[in-house]
Structure formats: structure tokens, C-alpha cells
N, C-alpha and C. Protein backbone atom coordinates (compact mmCIF):
# COMPACT_ATOMS: atom_id res chain seq x y z
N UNK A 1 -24.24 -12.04 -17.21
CA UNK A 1 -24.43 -11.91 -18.63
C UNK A 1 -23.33 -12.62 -19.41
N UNK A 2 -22.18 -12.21 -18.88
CA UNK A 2 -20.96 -13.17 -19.63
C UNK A 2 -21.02 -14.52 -19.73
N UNK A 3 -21.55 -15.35 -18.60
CA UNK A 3 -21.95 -16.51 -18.98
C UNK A 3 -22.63 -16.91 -19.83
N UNK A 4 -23.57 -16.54 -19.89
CA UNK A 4 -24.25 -16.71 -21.43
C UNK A 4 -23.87 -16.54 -22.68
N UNK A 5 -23.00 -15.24 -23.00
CA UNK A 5 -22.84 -15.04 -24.31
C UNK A 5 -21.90 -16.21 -24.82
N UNK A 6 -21.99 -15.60 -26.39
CA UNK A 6 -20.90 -16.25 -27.26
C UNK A 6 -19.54 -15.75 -27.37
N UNK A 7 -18.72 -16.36 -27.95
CA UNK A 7 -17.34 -16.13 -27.95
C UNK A 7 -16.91 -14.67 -28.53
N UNK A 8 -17.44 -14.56 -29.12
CA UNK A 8 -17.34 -13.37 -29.72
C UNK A 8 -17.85 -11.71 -28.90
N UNK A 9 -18.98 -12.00 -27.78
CA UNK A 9 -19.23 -11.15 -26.85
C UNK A 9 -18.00 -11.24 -25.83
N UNK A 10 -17.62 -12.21 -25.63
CA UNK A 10 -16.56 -12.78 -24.37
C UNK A 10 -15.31 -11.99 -24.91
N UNK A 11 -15.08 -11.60 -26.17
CA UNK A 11 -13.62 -11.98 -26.62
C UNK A 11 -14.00 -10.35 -26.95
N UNK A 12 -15.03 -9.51 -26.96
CA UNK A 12 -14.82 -7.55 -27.02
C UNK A 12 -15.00 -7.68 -25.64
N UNK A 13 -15.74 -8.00 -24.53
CA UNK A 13 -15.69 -7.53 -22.89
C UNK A 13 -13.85 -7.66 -22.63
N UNK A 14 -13.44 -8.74 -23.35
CA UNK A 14 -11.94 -9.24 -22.73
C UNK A 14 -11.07 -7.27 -23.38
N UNK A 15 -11.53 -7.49 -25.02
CA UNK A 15 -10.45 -6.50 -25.56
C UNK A 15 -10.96 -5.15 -25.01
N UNK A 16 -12.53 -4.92 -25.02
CA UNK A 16 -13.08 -3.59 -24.22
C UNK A 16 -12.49 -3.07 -22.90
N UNK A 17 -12.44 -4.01 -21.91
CA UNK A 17 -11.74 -3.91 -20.62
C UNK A 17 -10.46 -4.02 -20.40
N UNK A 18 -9.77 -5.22 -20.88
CA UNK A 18 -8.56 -5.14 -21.49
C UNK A 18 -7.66 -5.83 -20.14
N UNK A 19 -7.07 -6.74 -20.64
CA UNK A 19 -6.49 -7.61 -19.37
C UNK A 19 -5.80 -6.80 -18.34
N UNK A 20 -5.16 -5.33 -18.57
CA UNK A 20 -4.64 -5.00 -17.48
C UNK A 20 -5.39 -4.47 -16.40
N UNK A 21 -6.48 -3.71 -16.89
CA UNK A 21 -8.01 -3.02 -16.28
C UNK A 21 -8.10 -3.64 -15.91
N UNK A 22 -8.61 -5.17 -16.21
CA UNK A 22 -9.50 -6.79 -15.94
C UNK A 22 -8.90 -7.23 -14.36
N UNK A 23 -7.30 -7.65 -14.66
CA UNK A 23 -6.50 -8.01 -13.49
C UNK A 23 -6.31 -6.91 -12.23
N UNK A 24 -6.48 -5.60 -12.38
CA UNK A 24 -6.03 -4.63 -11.70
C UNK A 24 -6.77 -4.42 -10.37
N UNK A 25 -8.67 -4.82 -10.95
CA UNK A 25 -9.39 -5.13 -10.14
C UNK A 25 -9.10 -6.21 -9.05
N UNK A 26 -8.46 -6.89 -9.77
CA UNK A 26 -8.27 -8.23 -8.76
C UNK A 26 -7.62 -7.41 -7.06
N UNK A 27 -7.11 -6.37 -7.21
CA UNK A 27 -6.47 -5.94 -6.31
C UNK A 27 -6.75 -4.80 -5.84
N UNK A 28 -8.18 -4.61 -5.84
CA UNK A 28 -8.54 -3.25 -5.30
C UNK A 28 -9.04 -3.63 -3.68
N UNK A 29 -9.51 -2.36 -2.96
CA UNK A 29 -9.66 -2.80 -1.96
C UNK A 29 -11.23 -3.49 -1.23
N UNK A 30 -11.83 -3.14 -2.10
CA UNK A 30 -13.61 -3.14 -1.98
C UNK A 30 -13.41 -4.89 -1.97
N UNK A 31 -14.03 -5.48 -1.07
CA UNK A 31 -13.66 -7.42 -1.59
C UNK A 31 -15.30 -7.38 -2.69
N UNK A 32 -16.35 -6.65 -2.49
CA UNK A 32 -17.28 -6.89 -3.71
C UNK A 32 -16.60 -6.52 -5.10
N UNK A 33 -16.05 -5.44 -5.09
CA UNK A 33 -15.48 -5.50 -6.99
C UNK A 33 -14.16 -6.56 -6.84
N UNK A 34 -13.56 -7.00 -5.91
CA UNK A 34 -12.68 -8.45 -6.37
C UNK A 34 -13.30 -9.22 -6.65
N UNK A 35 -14.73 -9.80 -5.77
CA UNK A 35 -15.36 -11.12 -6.21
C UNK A 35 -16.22 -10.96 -7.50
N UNK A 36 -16.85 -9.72 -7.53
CA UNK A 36 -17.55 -9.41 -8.69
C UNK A 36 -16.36 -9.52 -10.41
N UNK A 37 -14.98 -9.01 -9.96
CA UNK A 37 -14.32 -9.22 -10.94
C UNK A 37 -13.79 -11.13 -11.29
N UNK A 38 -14.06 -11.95 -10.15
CA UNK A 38 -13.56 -13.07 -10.09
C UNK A 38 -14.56 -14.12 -10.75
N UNK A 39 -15.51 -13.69 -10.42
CA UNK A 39 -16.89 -13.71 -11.26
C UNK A 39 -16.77 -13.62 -12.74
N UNK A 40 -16.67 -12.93 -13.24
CA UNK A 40 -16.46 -12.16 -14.47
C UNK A 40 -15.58 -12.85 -15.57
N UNK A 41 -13.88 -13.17 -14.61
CA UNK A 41 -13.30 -14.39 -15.33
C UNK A 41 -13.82 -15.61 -14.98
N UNK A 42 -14.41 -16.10 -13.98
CA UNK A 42 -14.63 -17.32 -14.10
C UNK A 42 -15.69 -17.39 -15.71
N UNK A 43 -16.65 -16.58 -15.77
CA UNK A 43 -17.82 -16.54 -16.84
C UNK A 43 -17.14 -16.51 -18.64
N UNK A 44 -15.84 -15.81 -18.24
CA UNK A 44 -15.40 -15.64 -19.37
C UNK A 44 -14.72 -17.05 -20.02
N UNK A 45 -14.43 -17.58 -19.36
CA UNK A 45 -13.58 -18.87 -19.09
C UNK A 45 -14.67 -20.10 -18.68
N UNK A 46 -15.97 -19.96 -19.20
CA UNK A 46 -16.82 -21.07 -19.24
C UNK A 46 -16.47 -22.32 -19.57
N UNK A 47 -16.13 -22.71 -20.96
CA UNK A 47 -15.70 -23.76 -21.20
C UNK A 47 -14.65 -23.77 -22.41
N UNK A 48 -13.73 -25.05 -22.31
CA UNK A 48 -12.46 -25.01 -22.81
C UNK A 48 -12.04 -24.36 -24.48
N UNK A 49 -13.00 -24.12 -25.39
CA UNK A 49 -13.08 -23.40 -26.35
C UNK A 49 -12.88 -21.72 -26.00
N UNK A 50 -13.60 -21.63 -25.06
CA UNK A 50 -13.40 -20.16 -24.88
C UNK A 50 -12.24 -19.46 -23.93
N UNK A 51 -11.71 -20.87 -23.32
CA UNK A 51 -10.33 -20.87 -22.44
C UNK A 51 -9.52 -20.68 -23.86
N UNK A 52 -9.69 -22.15 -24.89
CA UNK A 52 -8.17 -21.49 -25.73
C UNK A 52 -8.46 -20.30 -26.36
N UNK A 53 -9.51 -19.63 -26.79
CA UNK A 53 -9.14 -18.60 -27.52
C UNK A 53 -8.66 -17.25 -27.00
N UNK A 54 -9.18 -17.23 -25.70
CA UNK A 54 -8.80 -16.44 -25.01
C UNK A 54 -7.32 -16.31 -24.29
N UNK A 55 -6.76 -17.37 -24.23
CA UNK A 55 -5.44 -17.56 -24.38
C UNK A 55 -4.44 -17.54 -25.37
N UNK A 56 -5.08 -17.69 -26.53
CA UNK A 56 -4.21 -17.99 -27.59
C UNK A 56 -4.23 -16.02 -27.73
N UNK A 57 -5.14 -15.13 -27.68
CA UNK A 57 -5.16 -13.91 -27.79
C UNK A 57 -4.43 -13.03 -26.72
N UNK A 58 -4.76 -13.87 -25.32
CA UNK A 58 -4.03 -12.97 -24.37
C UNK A 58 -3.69 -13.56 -23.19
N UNK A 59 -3.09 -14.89 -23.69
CA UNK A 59 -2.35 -15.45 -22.75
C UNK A 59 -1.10 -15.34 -22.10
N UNK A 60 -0.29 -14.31 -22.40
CA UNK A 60 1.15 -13.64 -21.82
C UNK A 60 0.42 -13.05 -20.68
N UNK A 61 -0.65 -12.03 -21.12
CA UNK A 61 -1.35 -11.02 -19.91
C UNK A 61 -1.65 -11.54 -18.78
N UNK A 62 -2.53 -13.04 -19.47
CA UNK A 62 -2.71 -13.65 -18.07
C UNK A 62 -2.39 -14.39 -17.44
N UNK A 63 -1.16 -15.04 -17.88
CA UNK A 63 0.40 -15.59 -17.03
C UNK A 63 0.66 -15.16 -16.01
N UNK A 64 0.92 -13.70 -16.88
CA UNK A 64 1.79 -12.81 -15.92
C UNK A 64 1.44 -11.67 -14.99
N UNK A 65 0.02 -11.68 -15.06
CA UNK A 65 -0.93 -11.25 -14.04
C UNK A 65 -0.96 -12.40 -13.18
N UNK A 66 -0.94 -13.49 -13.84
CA UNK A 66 -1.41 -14.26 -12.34
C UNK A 66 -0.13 -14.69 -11.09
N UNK A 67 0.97 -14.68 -12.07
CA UNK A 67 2.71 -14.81 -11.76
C UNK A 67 2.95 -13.21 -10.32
N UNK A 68 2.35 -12.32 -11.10
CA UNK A 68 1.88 -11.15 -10.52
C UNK A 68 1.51 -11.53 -9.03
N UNK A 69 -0.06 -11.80 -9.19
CA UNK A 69 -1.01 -12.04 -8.05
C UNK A 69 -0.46 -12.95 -7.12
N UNK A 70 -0.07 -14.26 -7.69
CA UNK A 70 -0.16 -15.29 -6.76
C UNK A 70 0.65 -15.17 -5.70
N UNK A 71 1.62 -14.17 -4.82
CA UNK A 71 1.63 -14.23 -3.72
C UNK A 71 0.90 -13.63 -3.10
N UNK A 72 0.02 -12.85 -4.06
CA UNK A 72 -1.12 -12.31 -2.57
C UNK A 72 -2.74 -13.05 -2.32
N UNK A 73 -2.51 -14.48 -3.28
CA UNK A 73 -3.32 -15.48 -3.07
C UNK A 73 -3.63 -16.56 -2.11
């Protein structure tokens, strides 16, 4: 569904769930809710309009979630 919507659906799923919820998944143990969550950002992050705004809103979060993650990548 996220793929489809508009920026504005993309940008309440982001604030509804909320980058720390969002990333937290990344690290659960089930590998379907990781890929299902990997999914989810890729959709959110369709194309480069909806990359900057979503960065320009909560791009520290997802720095430093990923600064976070990336040794267990």
C-alpha cells in the first residue's frame, strides 16, 4: 500500500509508527517482520521527492539508526 500512496500518506505511516518503532523492527527476531519492515522503507522511500522530505523531517533518526544497525548488516 505504501507504494502507492502520496507523500502525505507516507509522511503520517512515517510520524504514526515513528522512526524508533520503524527501525526497532529491523532487529527483531522473526526474519518475516524484518523483511516485511524492509519492505515498508524501501516503499516509503520510492522516489527522490519522498526521500528528501522524509529526511529533511527525520533524517537524524535515520542516520543514526542506520550508524546503529550497520554492524549487524
Amino acid at each position: 500500500m505504501a507504494f502507492q500512496a502520496d507523500q502525505r500518506v507516507k509522511a503520517e505511516v512515517l510520524t504514526k509508527l515513528g522512526t524508533d518503532q520503524l527501525f526497532s523492527l529491523l532487529r527483531d527476531q522473526c526474519s518475516d517482520i524484518v523483511m516485511k519492515t524492509l519492505g515498508l522503507i524501501r516503499n516509503l522511500l520510492k522516489d527522490k521527492q519522498h526521500i528528501d522530505t522524509i529526511m529533511h523531517h527525520s533524517g537524524d533518526q535515520v542516520i543514526s539508526h542506520f550508524i546503529f544497525l550497520s554492524p549487524c548488516l
